[in-house]
Protein backbone atom coordinates (compact mmCIF):
# COMPACT_ATOMS: atom_id res chain seq x y z
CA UNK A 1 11.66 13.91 23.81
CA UNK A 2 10.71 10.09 23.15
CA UNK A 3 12.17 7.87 25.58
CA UNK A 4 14.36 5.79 23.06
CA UNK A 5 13.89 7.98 19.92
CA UNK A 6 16.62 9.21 18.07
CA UNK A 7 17.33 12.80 18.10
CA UNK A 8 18.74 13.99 15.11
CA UNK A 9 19.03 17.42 16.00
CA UNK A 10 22.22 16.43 17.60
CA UNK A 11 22.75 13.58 15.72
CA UNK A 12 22.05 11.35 18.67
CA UNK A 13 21.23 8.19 18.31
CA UNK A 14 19.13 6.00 21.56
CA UNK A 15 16.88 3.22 20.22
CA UNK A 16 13.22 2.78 21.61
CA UNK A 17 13.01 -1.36 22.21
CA UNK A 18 10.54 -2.83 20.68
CA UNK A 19 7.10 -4.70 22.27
CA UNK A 20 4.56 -5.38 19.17
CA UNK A 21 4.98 -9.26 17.83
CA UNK A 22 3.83 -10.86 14.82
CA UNK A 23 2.55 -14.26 14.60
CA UNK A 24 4.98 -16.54 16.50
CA UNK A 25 6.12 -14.06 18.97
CA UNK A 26 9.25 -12.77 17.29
CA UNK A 27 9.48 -8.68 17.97
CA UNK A 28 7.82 -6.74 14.39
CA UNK A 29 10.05 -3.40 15.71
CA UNK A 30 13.88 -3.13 15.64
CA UNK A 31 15.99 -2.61 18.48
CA UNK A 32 18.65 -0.70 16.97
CA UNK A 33 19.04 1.96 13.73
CA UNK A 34 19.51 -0.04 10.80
CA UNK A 35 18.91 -3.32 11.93
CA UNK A 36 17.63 -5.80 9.19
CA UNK A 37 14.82 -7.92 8.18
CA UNK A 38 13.25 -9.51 5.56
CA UNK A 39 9.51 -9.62 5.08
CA UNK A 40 7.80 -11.57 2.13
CA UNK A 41 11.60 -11.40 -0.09
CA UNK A 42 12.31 -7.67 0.71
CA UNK A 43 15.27 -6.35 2.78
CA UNK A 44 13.93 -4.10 4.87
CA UNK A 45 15.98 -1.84 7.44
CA UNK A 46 14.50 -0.03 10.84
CA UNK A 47 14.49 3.17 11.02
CA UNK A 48 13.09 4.20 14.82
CA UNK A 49 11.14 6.79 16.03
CA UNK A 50 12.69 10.67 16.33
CA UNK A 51 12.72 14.45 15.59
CA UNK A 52 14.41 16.03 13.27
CA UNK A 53 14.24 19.29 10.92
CA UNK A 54 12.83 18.63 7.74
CA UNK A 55 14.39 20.68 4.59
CA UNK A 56 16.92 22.66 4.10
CA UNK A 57 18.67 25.58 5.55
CA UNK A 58 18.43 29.05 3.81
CA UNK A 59 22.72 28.44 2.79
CA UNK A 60 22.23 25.27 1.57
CA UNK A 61 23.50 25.42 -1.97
CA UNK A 62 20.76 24.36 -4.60
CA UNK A 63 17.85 25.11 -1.98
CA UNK A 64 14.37 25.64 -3.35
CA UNK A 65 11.47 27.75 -2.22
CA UNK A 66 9.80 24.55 -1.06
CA UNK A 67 12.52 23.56 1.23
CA UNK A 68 11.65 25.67 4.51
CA UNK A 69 12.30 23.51 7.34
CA UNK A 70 9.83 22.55 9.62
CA UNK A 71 10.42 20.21 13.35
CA UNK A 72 8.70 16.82 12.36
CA UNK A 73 8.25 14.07 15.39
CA UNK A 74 7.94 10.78 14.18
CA UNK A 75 6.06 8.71 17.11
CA UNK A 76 6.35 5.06 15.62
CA UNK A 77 9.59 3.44 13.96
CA UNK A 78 9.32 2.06 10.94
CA UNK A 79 10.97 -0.81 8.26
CA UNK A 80 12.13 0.77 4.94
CA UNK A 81 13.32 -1.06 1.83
CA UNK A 82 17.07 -1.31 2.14
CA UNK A 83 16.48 -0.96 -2.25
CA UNK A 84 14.63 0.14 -4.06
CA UNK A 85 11.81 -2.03 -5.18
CA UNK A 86 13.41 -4.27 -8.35
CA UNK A 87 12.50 -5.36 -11.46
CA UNK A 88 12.31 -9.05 -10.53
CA UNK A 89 10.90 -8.30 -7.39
CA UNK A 90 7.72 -6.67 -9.50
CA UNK A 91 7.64 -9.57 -11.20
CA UNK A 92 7.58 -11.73 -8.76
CA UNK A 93 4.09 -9.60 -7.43
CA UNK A 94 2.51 -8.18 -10.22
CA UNK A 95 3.34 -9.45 -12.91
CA UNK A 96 4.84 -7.76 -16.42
CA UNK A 97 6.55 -4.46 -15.93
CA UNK A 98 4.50 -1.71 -18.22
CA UNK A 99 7.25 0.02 -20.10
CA UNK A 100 10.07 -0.92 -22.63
CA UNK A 101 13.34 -1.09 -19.92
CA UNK A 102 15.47 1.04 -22.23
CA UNK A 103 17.39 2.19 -18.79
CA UNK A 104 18.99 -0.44 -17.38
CA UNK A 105 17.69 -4.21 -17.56
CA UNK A 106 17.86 -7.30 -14.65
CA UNK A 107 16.38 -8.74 -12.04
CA UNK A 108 18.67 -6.41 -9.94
CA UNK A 109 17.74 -3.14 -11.06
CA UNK A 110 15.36 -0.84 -9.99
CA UNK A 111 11.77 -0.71 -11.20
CA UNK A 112 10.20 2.13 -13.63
CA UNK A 113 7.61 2.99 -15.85
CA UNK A 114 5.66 2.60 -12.20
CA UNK A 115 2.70 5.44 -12.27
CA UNK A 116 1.50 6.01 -8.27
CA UNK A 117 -1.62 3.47 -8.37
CA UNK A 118 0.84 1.29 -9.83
CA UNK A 119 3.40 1.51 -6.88
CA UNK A 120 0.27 1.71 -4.55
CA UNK A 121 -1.42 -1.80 -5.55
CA UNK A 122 2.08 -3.26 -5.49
CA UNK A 123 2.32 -3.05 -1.73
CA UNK A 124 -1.67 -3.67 -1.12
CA UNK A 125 -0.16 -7.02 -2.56
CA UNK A 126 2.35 -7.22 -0.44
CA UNK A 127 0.18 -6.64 2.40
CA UNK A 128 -1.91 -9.29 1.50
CA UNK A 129 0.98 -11.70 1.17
CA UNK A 130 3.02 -11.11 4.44
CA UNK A 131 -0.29 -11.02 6.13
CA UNK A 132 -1.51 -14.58 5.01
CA UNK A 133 1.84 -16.11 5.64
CA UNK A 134 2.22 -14.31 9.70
CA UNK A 135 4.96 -12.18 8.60
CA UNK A 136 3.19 -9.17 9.39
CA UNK A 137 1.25 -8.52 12.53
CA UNK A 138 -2.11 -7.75 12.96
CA UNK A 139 -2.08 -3.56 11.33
CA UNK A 140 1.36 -4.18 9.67
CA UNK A 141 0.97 -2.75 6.21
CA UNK A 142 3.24 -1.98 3.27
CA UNK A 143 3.19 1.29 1.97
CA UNK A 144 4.96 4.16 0.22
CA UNK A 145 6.97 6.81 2.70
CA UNK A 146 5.63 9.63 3.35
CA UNK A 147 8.16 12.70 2.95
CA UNK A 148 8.51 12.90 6.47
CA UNK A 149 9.98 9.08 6.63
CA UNK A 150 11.48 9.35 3.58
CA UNK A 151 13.59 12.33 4.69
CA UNK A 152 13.96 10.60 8.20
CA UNK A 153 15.49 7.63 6.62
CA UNK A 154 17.25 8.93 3.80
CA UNK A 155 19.10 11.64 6.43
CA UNK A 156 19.65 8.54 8.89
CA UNK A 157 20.83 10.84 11.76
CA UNK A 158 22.53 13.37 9.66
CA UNK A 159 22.19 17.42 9.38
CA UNK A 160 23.89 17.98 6.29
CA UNK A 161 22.93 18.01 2.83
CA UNK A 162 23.43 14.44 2.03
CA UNK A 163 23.71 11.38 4.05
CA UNK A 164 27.33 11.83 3.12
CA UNK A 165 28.12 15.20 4.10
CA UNK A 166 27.59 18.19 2.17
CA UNK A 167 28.92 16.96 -1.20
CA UNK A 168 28.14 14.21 -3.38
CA UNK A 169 29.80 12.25 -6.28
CA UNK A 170 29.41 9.55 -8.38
CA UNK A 171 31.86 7.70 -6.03
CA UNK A 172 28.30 7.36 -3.55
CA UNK A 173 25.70 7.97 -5.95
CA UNK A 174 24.48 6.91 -9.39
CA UNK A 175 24.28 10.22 -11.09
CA UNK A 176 24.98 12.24 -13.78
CA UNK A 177 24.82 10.63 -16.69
CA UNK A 178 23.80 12.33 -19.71
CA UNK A 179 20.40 11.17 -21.62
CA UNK A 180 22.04 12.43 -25.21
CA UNK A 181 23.18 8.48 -26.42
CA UNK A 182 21.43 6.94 -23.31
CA UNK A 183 19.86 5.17 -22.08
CA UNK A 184 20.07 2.59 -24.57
CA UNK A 185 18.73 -0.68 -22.74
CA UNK A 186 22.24 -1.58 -22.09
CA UNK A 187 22.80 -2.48 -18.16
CA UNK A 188 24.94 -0.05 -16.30
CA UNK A 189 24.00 2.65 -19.08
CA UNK A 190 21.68 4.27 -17.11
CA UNK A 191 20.11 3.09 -13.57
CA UNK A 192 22.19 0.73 -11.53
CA UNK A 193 22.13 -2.53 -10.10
CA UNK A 194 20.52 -1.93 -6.53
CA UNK A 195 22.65 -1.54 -3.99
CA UNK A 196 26.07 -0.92 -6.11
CA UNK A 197 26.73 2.37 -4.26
CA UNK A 198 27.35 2.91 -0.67
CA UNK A 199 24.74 2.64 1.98
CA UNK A 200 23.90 5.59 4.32
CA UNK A 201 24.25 4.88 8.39
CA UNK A 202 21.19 2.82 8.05
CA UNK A 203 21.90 0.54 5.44
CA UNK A 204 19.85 2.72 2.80
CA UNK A 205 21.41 2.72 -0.43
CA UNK A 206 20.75 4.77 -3.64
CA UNK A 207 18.58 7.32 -1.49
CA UNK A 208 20.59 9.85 -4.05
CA UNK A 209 20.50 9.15 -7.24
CA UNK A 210 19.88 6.07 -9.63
CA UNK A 211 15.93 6.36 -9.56
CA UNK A 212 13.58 9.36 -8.02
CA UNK A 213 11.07 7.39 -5.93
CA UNK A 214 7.60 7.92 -5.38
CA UNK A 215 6.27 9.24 -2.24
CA UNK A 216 2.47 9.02 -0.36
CA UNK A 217 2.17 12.87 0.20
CA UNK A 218 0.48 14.86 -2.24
CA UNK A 219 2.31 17.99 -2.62
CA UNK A 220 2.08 21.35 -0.83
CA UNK A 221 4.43 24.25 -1.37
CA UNK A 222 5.06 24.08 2.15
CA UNK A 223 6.71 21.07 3.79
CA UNK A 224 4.05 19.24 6.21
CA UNK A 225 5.58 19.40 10.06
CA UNK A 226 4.13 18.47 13.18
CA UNK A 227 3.56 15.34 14.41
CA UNK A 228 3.56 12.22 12.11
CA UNK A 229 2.80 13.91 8.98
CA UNK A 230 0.84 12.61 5.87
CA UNK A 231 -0.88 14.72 3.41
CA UNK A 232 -3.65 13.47 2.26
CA UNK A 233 -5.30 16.46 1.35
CA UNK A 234 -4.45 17.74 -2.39
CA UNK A 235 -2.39 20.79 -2.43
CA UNK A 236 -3.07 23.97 -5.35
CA UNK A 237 -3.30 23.19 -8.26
CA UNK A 238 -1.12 22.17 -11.52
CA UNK A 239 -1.82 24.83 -14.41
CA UNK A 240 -4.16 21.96 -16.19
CA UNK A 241 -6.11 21.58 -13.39
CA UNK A 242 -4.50 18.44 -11.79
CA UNK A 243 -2.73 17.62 -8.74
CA UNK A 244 0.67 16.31 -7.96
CA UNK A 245 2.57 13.78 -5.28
CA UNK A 246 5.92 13.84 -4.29
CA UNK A 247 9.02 12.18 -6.02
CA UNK A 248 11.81 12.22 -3.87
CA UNK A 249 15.98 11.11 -4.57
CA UNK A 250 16.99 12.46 -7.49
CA UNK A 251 17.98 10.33 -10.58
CA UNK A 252 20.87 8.94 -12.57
CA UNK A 253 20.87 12.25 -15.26
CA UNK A 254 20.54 14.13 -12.37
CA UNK A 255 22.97 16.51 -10.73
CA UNK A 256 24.07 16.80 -7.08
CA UNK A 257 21.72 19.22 -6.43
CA UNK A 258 19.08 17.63 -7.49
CA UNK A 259 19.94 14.52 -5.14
CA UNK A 260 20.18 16.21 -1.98
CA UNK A 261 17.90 14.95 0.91
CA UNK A 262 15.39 17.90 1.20
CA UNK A 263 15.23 17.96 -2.58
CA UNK A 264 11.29 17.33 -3.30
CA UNK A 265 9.80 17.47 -6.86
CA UNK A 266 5.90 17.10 -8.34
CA UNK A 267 4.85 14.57 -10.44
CA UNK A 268 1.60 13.76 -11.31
CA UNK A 269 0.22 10.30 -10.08
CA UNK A 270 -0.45 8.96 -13.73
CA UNK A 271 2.51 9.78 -15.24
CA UNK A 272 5.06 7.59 -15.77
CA UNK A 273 8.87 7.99 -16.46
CA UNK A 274 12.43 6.11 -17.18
CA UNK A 275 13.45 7.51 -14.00
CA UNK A 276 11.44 7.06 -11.35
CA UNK A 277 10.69 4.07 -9.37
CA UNK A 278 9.98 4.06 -5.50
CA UNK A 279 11.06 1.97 -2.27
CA UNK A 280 8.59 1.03 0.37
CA UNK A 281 7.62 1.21 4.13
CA UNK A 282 6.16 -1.42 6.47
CA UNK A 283 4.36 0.41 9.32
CA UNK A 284 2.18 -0.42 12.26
CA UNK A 285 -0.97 1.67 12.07
């Protein structure tokens, strides 16, 4: 085991302390699960290094083919937006968002209409930022999650099939609302603010539901396990000929199943949608 890591196996929770700096001295890691920080404007929370099983158990009602667990070791903690990535936050970086907001409108809501280069250059941006102004140290980096993280986080310590236990309503999670009549640009009628559900043990919220969020993997039918996954390597091939990443969360039409924490979907980097919008890492490489 790592000496400090959380082992989530049996939902045990020891923190590693920290030793990397950024400029000024002041600690870059966390020191305990869920700890916050903010970095360039975003609320970020710590997730620390671990095991866990990744996926779902074979009784796990709504389980997909692609859900087989595997034992993933995460070697290096890592800071994950506490939201998802907002509307005014995009702003704020890049500029105009590309897409009529037709679900859900405000400086507080969650991004869409983001395509995968799109979420990509947003946090090459960021980067570039929170490096300039010593809020990053030297290898600090903004990215998306890989699955493996993005499980990791979105589980925070938990075995079940959500961070909540093994059901889920709209009492903890935006979902299912219907698309017949909405969304309709109205706030509320669709997406949420961020953050107007509960937050899971490590001050995640909406990691089910409200918006599916893009993740770094490319997708494989098989879940990548082993040590500090990241697929990089394209996986078979779509029926046109393309290839797809991950989208991970599950959505505001969506139902429970669809939200659960192994749940993984394609989606083709291009693409684009009313639904999906993404949350991002800072890592040490």
């Amino acid at each position: 085991m790592l000496a400090g890591a959380v082992l989530v196996f049996g939902c045990r929770h020891e923190v590693v302390q920290s030793t990397a700096t950024a400029e000024g001295g002041k600690s870059f890691q966390g020191s305990r699960s869920g700890e916050e920080r903010k970095v360039n404007g975003l609320k970020l929370c710590w997730c620390p290094p671990g095991r866990f099983l990744m996926g779902s158990p074979p009784d796990e009602p709504g389980r997909r083919a692609d859900e087989a667990q595997v034992e993933v070791t995460l070697t290096k903690g890592f800071w994950m937006g506490k939201y998802e990535v907002t509307q005014g936050e995009w702003k704020r970086v890049m500029g105009a968002i590309p897409g009529k907001l037709i679900a859900g409108e405000g400086d507080d809501f969650p991004v869409y209409w983001i395509n995968y280069a799109e979420a990509e250059e947003f946090c090459r941006r960021m980067t570039e930022r929170a490096s300039s102004s010593g809020e990053l140290p030297a290898g600090g980096e903004f990215r998306l999650p890989t699955e493996a993280q993005w499980e990791y986080a979105c589980r925070a310590g938990t075995t079940t099939a959500f961070s909540f236990g093994d059901a889920l309503t709209d009492r903890e999670a935006n979902i299912g609302k219907p698309y017949d009549g909405t969304p309709d640009g109205t706030p509320g009628t669709a997406a949420s603010k961020v953050g107007s559900y509960p937050a899971n043990a490590w001050g995640l919220h909406d990691m089910h539901g409200n918006e599916f969020e893009w993740c770094r993997d490319w997708y494989h039918a098989m879940l990548p396990g082993g040590i500090d996954p990241d697929v990089q390597v394209q996986g078979v091939p779509n029926r046109d000929g393309t290839y797809s990443r991950v989208r991970r969360g599950g959505a505001w039409m969506d139902s429970p199943a669809f939200c659960r924490s192994s749940m993984r979907l394609r989606y083709e980097p291009p693409r684009r949608a009313d639904h999906i919008g993404f949350r991002v890492v800072v890592v040490e490489l």
